[in-house]
Protein backbone atom coordinates (compact mmCIF):
# COMPACT_ATOMS: atom_id res chain seq x y z
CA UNK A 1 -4.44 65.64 18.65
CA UNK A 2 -4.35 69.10 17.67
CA UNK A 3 -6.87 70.24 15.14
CA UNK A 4 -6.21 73.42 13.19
CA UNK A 5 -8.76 75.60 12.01
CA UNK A 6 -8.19 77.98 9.17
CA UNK A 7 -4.98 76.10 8.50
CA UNK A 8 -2.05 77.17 5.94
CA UNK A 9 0.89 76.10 4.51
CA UNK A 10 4.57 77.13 5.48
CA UNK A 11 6.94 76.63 2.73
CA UNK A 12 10.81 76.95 3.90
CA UNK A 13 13.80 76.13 2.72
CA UNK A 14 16.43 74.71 5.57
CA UNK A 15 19.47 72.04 5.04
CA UNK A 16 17.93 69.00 3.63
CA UNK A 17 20.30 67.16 6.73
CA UNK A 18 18.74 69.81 9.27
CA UNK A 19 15.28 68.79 7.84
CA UNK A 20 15.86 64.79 8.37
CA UNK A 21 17.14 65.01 11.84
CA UNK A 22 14.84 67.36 12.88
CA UNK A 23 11.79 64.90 11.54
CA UNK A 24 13.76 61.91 13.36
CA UNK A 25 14.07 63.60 16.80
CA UNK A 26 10.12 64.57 16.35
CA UNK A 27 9.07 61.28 14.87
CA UNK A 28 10.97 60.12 18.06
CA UNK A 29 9.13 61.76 20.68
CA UNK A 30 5.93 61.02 18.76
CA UNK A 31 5.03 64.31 16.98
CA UNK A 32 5.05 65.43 13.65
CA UNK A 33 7.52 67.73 12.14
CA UNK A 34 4.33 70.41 11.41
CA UNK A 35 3.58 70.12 15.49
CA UNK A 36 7.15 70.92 16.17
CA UNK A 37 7.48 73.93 13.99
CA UNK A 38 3.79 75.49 14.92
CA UNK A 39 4.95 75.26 18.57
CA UNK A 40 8.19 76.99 17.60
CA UNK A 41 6.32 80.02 16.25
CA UNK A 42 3.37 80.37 18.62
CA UNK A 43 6.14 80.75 21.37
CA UNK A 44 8.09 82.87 18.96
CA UNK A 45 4.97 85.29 18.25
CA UNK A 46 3.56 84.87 22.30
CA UNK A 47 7.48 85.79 23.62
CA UNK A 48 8.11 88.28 20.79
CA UNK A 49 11.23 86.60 21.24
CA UNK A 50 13.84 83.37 19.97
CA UNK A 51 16.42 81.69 22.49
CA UNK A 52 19.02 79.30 20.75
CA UNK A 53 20.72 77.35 22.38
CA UNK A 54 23.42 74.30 21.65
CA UNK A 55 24.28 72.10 24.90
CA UNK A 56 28.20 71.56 24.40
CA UNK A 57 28.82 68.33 23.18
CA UNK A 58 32.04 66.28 23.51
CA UNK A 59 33.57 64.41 20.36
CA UNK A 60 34.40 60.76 20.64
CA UNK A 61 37.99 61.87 20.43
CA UNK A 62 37.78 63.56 23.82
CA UNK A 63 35.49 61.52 25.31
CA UNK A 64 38.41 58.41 24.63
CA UNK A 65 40.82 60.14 25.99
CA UNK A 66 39.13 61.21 28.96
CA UNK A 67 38.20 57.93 30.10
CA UNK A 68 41.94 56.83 29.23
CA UNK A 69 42.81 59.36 31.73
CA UNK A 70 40.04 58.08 34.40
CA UNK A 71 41.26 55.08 34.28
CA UNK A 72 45.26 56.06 34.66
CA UNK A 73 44.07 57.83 37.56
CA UNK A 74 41.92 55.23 38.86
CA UNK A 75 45.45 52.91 38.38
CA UNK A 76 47.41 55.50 40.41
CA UNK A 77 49.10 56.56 36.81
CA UNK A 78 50.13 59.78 35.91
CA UNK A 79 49.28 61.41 39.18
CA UNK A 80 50.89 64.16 40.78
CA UNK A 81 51.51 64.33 44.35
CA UNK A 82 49.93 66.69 46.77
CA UNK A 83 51.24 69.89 47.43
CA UNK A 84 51.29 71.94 50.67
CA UNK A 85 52.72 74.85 48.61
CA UNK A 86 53.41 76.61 45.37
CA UNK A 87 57.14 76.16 45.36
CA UNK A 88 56.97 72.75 45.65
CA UNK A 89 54.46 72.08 43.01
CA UNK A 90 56.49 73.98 40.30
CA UNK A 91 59.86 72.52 41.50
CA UNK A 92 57.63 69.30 40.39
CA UNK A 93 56.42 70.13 37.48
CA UNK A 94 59.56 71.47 36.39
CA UNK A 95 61.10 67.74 36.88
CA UNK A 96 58.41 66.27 35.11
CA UNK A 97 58.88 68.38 32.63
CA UNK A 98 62.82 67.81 32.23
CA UNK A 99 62.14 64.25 32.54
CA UNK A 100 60.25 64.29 29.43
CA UNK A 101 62.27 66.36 27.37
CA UNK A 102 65.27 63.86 28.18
């Protein structure tokens, strides 16, 4: 437990949704909200510096049809043969290609 001397209060105004998942994640991993923001800022002021960052994230959409995909692949579906050269592989594709547009 952390306890501040010569303590203040921050008043800010952020996206009411930003605010309540930002207090679940913390309440989460055991902190309080107040915790999470005072660390923010004492690496802000100690860095004289702010990194943001958002880890790519892949929407259900995707993610269904990738493991639709997995699993045609995993059945042998939709596969294309291998190729010793380039020629080949676009004479391929080009029948595949035809074939579907028929």
């Amino acid at each position: 437990m952390v306890i501040m001397r010569n303590s203040t209060v921050l008043n800010v105004k952020i996206d009411k949704e930003l605010k309540t998942q930002a207090q679940e994640l913390a309440r989460a991993i055991g902190l309080p909200i107040s915790t999470v923001v005072a660390s923010n800022l004492r690496e802000f002021v100690r860095l004289r510096s702010i990194t943001i960052s958002d880890p790519p994230q892949i929407t259900p959409e995707a993610e269904e049809e990738l493991l639709k995909i997995s699993a045609e692949v995993r059945a042998g579906k939709n596969v294309s043969p291998v190729f010793d050269n380039a020629q080949d592989a676009t004479r391929w594709l080009k029948a595949e290609i035809k074939k579907e547009n028929a």
